[in-house]
N, C-alpha and C. Protein backbone atom coordinates (compact mmCIF):
# COMPACT_ATOMS: atom_id res chain seq x y z
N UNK A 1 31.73 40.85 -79.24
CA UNK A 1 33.16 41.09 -79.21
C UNK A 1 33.42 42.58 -79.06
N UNK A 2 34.67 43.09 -78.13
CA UNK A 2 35.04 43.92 -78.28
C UNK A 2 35.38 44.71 -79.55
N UNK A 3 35.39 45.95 -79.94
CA UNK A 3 35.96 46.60 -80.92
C UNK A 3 37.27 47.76 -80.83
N UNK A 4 37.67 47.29 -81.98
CA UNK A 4 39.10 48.54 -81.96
C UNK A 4 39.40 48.74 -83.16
N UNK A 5 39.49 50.07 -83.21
CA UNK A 5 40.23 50.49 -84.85
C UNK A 5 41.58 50.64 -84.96
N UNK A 6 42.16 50.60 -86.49
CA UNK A 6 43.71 50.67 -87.04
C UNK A 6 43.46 51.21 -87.48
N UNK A 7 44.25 52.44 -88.18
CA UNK A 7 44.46 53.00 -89.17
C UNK A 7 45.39 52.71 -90.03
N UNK A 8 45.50 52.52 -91.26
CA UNK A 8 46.51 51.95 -92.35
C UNK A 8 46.66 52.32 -93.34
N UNK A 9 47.67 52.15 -94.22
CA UNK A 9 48.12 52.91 -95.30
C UNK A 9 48.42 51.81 -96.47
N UNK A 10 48.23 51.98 -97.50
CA UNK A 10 48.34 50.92 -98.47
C UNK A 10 49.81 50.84 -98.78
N UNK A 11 50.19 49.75 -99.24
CA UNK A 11 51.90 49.43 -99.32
C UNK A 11 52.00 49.70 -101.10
N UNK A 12 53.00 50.52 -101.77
CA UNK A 12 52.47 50.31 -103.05
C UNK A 12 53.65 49.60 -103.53
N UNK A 13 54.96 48.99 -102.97
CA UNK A 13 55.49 48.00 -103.26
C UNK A 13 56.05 46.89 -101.70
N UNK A 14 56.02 45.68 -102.91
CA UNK A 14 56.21 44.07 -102.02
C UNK A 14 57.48 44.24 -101.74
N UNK A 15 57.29 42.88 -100.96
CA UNK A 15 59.07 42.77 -100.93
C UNK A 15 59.60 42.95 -99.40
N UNK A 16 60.93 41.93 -99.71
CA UNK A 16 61.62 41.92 -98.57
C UNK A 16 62.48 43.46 -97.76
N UNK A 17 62.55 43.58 -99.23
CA UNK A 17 63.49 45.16 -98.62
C UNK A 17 62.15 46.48 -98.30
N UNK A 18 61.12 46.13 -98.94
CA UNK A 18 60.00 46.99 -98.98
C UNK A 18 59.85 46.84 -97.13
N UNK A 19 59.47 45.88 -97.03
CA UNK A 19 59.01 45.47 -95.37
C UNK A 19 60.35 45.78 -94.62
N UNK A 20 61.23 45.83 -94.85
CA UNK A 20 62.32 46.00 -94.03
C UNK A 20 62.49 48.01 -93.28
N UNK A 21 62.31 48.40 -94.85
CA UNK A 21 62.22 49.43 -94.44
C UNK A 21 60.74 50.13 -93.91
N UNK A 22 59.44 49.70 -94.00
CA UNK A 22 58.38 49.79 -93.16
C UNK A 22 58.43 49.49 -91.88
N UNK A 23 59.44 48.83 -91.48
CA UNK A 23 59.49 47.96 -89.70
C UNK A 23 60.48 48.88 -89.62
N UNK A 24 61.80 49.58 -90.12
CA UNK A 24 62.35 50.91 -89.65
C UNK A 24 62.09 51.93 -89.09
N UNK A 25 60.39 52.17 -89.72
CA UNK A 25 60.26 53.69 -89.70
C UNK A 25 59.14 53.63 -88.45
N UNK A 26 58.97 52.10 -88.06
CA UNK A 26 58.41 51.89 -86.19
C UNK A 26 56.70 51.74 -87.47
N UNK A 27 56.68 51.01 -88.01
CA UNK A 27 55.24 50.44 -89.01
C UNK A 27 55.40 48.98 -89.15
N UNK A 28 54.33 47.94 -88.94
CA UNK A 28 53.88 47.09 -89.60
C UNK A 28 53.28 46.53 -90.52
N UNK A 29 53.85 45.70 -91.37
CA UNK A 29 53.26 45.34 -92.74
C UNK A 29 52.01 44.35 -92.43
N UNK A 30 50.88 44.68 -92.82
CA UNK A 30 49.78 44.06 -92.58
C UNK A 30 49.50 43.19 -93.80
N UNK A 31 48.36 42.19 -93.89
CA UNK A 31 47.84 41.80 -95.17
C UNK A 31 46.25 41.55 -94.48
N UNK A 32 45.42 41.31 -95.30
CA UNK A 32 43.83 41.17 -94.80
C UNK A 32 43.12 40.60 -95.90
N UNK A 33 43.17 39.49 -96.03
CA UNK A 33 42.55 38.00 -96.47
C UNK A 33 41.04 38.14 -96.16
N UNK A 34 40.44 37.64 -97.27
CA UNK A 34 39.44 36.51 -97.15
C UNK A 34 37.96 37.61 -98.04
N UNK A 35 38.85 38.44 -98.65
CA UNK A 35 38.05 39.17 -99.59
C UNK A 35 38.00 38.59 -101.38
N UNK A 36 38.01 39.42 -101.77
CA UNK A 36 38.05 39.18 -103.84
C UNK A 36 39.62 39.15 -103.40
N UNK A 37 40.39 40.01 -102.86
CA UNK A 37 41.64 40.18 -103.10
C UNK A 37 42.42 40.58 -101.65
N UNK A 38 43.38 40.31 -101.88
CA UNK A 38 44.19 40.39 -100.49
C UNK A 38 44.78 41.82 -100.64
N UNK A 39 44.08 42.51 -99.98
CA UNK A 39 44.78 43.71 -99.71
C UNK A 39 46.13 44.32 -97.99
N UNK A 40 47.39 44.88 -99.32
CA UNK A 40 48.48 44.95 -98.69
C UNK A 40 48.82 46.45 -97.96
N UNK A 41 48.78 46.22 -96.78
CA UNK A 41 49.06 47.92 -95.89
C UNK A 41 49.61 48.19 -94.88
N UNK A 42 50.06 48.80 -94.33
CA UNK A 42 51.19 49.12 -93.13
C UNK A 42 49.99 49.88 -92.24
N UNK A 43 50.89 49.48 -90.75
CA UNK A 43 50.00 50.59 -90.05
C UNK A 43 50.88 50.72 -89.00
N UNK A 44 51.08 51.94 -88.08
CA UNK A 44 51.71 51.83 -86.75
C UNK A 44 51.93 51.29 -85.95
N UNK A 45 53.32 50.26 -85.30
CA UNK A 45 53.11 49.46 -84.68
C UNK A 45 52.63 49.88 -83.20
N UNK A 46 52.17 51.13 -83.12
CA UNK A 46 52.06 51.81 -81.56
C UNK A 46 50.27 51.19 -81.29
N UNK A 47 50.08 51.42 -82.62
CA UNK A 47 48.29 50.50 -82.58
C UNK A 47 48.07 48.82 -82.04
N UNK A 48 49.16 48.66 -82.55
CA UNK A 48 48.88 46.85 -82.38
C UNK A 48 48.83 46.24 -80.78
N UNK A 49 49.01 47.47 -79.93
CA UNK A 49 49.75 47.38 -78.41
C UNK A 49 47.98 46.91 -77.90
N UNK A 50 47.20 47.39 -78.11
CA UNK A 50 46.06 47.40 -77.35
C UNK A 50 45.32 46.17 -77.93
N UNK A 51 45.70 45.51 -79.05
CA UNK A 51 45.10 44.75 -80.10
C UNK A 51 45.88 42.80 -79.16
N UNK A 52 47.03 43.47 -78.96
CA UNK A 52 47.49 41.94 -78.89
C UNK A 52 48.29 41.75 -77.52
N UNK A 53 48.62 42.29 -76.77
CA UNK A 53 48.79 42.12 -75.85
C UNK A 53 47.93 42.22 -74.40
N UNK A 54 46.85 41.61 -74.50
CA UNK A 54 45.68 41.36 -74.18
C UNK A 54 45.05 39.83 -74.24
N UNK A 55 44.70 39.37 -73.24
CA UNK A 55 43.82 37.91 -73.49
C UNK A 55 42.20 37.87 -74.42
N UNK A 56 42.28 39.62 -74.16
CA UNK A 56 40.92 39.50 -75.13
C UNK A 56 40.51 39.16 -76.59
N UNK A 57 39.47 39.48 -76.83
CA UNK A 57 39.38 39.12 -78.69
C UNK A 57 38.68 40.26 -78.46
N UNK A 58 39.06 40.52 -80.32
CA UNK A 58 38.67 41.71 -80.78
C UNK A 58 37.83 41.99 -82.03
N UNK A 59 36.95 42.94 -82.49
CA UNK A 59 36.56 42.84 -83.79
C UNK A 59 37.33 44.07 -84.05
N UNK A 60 38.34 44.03 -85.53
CA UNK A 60 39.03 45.02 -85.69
C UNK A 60 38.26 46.02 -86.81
N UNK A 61 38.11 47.27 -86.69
CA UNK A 61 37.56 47.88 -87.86
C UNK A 61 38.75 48.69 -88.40
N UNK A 62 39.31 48.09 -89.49
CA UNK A 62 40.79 48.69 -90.39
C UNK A 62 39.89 50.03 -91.02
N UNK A 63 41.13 51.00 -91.05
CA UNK A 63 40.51 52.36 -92.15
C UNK A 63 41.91 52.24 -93.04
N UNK A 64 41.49 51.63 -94.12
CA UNK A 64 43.12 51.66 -94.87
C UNK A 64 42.66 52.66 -95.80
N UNK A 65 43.44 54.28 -95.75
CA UNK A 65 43.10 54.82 -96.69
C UNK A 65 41.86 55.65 -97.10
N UNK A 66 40.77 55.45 -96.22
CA UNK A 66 39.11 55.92 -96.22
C UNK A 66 38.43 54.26 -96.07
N UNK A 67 39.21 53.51 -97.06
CA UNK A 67 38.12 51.93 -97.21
C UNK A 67 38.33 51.37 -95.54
N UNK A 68 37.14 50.96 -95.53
CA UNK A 68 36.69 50.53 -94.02
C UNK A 68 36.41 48.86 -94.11
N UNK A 69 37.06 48.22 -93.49
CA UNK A 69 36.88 46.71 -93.39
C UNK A 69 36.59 46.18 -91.90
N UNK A 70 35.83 44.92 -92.06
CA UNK A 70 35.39 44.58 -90.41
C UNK A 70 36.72 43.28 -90.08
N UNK A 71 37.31 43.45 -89.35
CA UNK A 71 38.28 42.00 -89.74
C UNK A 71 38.56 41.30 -88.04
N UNK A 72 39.32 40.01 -87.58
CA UNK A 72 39.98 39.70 -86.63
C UNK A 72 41.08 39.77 -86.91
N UNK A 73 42.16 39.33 -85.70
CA UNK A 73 43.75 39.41 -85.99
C UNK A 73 43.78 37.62 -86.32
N UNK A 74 44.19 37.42 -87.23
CA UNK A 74 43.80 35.98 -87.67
C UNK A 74 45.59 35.38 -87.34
N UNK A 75 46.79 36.11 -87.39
CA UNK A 75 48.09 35.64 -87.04
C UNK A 75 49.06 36.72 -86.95
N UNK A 76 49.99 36.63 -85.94
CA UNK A 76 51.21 37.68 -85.81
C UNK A 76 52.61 37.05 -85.97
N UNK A 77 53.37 37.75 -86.60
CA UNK A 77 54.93 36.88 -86.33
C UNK A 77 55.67 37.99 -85.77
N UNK A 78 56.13 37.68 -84.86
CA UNK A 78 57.41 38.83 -84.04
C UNK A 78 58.79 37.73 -83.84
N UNK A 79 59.70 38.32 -83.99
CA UNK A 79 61.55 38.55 -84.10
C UNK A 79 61.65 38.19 -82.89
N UNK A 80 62.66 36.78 -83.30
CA UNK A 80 62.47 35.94 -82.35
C UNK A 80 63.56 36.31 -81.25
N UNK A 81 64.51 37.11 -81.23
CA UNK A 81 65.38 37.32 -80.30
C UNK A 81 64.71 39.23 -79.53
N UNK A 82 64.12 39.97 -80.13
CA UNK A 82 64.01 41.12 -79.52
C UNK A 82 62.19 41.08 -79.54
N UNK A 83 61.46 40.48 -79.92
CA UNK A 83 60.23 40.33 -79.71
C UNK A 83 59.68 41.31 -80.20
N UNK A 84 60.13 42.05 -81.08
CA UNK A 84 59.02 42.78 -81.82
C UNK A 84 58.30 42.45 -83.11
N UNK A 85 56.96 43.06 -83.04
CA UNK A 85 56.23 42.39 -83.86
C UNK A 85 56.40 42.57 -85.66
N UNK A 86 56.94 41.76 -86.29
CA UNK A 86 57.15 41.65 -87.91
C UNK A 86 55.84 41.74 -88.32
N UNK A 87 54.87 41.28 -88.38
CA UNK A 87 53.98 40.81 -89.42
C UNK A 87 52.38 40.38 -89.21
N UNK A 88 51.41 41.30 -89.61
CA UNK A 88 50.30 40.60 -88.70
C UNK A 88 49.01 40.29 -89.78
N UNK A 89 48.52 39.57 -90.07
CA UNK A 89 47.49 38.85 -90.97
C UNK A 89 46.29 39.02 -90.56
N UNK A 90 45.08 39.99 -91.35
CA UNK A 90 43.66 39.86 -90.75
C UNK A 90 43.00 38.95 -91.15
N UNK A 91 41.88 38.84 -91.27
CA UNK A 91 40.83 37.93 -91.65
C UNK A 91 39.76 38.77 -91.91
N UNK A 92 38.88 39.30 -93.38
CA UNK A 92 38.12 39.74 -93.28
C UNK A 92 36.35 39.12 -92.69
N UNK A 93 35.74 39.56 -92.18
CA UNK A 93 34.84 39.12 -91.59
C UNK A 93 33.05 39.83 -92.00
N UNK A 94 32.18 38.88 -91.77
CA UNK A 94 31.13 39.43 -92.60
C UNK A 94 29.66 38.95 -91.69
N UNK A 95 28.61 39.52 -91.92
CA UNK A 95 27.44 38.95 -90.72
C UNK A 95 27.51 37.20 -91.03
N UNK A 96 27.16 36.93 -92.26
CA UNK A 96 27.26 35.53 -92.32
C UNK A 96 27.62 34.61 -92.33
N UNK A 97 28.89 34.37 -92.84
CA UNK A 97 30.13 34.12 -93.17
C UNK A 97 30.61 33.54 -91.67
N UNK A 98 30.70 32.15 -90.96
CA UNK A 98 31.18 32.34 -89.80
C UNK A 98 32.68 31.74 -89.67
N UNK A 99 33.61 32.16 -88.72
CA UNK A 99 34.62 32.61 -88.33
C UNK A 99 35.04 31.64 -87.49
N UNK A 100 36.63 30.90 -87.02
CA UNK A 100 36.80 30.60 -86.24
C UNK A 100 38.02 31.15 -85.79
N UNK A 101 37.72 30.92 -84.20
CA UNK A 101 38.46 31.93 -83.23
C UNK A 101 38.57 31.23 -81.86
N UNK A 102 39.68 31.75 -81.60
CA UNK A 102 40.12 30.95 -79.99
C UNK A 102 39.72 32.60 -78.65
N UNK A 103 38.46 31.66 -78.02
CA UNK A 103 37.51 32.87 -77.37
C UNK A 103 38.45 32.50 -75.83
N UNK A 104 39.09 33.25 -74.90
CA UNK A 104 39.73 33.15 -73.85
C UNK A 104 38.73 32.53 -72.79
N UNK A 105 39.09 31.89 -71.97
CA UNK A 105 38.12 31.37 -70.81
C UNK A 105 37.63 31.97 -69.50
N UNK A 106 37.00 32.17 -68.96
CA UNK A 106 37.08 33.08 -67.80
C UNK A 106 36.19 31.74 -66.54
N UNK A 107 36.85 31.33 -65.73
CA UNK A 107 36.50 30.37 -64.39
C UNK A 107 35.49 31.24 -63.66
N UNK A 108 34.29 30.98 -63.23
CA UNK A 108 32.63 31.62 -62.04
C UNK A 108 32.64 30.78 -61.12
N UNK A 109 32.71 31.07 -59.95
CA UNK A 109 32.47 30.33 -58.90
C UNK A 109 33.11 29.94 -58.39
N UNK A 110 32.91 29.57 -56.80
CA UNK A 110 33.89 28.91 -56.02
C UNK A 110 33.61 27.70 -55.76
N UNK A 111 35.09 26.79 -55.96
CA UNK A 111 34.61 25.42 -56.05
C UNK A 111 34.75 24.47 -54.28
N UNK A 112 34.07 23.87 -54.32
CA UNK A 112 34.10 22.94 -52.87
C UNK A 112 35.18 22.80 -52.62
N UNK A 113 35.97 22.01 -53.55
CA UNK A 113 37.29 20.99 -53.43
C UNK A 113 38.59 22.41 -53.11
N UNK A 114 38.73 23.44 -53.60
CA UNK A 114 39.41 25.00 -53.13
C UNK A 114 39.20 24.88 -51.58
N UNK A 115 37.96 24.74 -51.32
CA UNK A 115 37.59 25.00 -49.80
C UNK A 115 38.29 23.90 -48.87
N UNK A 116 38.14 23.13 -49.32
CA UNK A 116 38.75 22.01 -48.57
C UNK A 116 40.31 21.77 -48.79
N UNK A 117 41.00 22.45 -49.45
CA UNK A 117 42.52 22.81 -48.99
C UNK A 117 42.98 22.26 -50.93
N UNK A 118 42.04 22.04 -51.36
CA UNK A 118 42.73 21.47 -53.54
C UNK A 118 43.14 23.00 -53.68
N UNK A 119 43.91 22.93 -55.10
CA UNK A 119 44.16 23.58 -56.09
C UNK A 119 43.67 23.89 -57.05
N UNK A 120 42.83 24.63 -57.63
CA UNK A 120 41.96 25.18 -58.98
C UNK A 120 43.64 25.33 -59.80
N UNK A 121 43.17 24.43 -60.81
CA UNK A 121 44.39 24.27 -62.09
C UNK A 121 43.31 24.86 -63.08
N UNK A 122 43.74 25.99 -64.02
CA UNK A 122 43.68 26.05 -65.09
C UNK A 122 43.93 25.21 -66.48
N UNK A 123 43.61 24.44 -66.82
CA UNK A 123 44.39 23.60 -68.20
C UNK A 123 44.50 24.06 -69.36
N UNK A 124 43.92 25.00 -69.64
CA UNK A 124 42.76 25.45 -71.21
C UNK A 124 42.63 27.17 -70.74
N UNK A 125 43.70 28.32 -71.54
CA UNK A 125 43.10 29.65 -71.22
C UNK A 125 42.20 29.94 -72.47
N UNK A 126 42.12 29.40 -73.50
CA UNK A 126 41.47 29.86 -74.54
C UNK A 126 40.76 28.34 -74.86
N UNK A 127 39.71 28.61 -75.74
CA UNK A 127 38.56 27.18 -76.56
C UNK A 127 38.40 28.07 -77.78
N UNK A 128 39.21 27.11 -78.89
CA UNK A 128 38.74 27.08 -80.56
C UNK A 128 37.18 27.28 -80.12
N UNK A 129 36.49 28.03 -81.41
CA UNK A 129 34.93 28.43 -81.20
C UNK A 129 34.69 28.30 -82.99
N UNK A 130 33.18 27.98 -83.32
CA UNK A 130 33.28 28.37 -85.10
C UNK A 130 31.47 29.46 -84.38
N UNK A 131 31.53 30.30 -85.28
CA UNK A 131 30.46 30.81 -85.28
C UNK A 131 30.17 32.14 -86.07
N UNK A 132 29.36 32.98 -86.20
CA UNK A 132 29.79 34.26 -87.17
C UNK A 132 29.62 34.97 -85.61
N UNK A 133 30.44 36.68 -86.13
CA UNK A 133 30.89 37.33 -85.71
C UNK A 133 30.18 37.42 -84.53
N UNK A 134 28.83 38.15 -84.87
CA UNK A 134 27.54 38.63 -83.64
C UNK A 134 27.30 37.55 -82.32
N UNK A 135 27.58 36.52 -83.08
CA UNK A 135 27.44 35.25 -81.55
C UNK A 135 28.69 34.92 -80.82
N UNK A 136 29.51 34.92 -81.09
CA UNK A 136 30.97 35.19 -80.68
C UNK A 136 30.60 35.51 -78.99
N UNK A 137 30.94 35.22 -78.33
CA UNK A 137 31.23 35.65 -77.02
C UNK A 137 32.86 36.59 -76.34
N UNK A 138 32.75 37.82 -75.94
CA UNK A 138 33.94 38.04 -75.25
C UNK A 138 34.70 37.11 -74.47
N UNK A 139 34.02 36.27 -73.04
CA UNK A 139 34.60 34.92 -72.95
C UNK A 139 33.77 33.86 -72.71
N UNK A 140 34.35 32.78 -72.26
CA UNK A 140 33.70 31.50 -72.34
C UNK A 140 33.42 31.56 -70.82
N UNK A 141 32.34 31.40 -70.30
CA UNK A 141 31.91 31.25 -68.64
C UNK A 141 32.23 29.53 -68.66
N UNK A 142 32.91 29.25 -67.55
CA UNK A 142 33.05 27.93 -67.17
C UNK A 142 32.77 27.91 -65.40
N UNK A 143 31.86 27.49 -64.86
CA UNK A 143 31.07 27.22 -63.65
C UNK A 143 31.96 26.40 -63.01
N UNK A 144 32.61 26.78 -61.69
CA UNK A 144 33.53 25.35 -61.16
C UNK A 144 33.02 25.14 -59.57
N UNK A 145 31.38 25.49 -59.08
CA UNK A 145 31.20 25.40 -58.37
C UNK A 145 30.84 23.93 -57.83
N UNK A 146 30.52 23.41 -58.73
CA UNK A 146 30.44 21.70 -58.72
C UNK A 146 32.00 21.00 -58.26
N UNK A 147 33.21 21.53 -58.70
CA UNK A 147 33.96 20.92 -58.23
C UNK A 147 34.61 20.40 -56.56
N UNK A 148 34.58 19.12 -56.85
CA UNK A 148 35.15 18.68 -55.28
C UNK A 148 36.53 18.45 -56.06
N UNK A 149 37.60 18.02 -54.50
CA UNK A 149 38.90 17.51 -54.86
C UNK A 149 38.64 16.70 -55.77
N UNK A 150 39.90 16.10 -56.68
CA UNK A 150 39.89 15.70 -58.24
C UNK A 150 39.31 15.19 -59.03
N UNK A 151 38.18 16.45 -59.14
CA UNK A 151 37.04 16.49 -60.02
C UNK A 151 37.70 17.48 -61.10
N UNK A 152 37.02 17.23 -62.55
CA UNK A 152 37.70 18.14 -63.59
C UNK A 152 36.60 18.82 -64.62
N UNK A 153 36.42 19.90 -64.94
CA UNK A 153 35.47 20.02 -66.07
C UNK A 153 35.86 19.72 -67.42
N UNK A 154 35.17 19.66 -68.09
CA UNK A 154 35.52 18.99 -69.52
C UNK A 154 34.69 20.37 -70.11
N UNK A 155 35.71 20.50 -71.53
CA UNK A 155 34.65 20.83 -72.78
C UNK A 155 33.46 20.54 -72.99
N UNK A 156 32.69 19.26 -72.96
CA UNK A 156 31.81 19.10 -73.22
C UNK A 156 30.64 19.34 -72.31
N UNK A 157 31.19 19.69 -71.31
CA UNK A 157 29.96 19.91 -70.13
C UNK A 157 30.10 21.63 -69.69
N UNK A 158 30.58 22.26 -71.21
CA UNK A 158 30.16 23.57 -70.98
C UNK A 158 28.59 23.96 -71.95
N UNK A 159 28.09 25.00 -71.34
CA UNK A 159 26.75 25.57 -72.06
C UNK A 159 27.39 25.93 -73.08
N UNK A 160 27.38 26.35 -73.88
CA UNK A 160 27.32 27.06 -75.13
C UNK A 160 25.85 27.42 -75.72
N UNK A 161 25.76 28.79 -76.30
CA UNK A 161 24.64 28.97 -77.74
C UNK A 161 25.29 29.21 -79.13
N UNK A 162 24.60 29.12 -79.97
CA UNK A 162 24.75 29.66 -81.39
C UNK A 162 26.08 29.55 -81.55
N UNK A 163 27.23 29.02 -81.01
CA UNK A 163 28.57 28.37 -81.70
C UNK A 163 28.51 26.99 -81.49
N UNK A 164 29.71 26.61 -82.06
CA UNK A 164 30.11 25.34 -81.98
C UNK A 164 31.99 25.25 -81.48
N UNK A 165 31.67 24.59 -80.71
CA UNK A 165 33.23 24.23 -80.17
C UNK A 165 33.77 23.09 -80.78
N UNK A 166 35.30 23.76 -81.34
CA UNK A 166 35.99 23.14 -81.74
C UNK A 166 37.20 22.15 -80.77
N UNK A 167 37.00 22.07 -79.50
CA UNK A 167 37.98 21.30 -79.37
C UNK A 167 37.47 19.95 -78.68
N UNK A 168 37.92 19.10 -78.29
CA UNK A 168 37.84 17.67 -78.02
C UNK A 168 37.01 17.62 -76.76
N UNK A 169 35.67 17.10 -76.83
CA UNK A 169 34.82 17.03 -75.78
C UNK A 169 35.21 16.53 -74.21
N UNK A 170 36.48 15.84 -74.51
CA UNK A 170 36.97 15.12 -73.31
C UNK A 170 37.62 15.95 -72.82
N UNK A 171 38.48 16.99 -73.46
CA UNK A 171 39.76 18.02 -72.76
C UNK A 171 39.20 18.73 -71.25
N UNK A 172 39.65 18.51 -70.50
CA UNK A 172 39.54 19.22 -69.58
C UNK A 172 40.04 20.66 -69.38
N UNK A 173 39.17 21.37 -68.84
CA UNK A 173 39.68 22.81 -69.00
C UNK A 173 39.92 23.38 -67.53
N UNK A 174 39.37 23.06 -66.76
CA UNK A 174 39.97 23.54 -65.43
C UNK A 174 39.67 21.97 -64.33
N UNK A 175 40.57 22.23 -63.63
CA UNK A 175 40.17 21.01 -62.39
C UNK A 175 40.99 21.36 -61.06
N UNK A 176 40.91 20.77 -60.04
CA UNK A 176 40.82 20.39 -58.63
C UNK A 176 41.61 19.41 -58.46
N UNK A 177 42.93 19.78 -57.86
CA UNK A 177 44.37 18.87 -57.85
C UNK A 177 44.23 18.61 -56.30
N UNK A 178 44.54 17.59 -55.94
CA UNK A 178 44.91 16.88 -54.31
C UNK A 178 46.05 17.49 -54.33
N UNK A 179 45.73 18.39 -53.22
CA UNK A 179 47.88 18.20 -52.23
C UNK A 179 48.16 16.99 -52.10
N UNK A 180 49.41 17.11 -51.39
CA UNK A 180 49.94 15.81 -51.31
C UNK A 180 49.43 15.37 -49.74
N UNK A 181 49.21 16.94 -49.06
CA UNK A 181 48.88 16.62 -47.41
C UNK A 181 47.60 15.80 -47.04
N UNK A 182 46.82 16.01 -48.45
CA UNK A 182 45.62 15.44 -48.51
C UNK A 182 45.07 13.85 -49.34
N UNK A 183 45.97 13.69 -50.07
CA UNK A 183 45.92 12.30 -50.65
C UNK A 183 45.89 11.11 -49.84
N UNK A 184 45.91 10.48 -49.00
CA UNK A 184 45.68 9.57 -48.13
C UNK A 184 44.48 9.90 -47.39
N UNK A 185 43.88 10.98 -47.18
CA UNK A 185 42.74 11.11 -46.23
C UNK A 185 41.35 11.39 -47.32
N UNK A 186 41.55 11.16 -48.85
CA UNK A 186 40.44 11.68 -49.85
C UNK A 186 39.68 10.99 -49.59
N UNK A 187 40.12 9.43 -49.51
CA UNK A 187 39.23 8.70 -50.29
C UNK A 187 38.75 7.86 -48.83
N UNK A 188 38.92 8.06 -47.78
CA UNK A 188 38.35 8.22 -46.34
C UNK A 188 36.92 8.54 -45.40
């Protein structure tokens, strides 16, 4: 996985009006789970730009204060009429300890059924993954050189190592749509 650091500041009071005025001063109220204790801290929302507006995944290394934590972005909430970001939740993370995470997909190859006048549909940009941190993949390779017209890959007929995929072996994640110019002459 990629890496990126935050820098953060500890919050020394809760609260609705506490966070109100932290999202004033152009800061986000953070929290970072999955330690002895949930530790509470603000950090610049000018940081979060490279963190989440991106298809990538990230391993985040927080400096709240000097203390150094390894974490993911585990959830964000942003304001639903001006889209800025309220609220973002880490996940602390550890070598053993494994993690689940939605790893983005990336399509290799050119498929037959493209050549012959189909559509490469995307279905699936991201696949739930469980695994610890180090095996994690940046993305998921999915091979669509096998595809003819409406042929589909499935989850289950991807490679994977050292994770385990969490989503439904049947889901299809990319496939090969008939035009319409071509539906009467497929099956020919």
């Amino acid at each position: 996985m990629k890496k990126i650091e935050i820098v953060g500041y500890q919050r020394a009071n809760l609260g609705r009006t506490e966070s109100q005025a932290i999202r004033a001063e152009g800061n986000v109220p953070c929290v970072l789970y999955g330690g002895e204790e949930q530790v509470h801290f603000y950090a610049p929302a000018i940081l979060f730009r490279d963190l989440i507006y991106t298809p990538n995944i990230f391993e985040v290394a927080l400096n709240i204060e000097g203390a150094e934590y390894r974490a993911i972005l585990q959830e964000t909430q942003f304001h639903p009429v001006s889209d800025v970001l309220l609220h973002a939740d880490f996940l602390l993370v550890t070598d053993k300890k494994p993690i689940k995470i939605a790893v983005p997909v990336r399509l290799v190859g050119t498929a037959p059924g493209v050549q012959k006048g189909g559509k490469l549909v995307t279905r699936v940009r991201k696949l739930r993954v469980k695994g610890t941190v180090e095996n994690i993949p940046d993305f998921i390779d999915v091979d669509v050189t096998g595809l003819d017209l409406g042929k589909s890959v499935r989850v289950g007929q991807i490679p994977v190592t050292n994770i385990e995929m969490l989503e439904e072996a049947s889901n299809p994640v990319a496939s090969i749509e008939i035009p319409r110019a071509l539906r009467g002459t497929v099956g020919k």
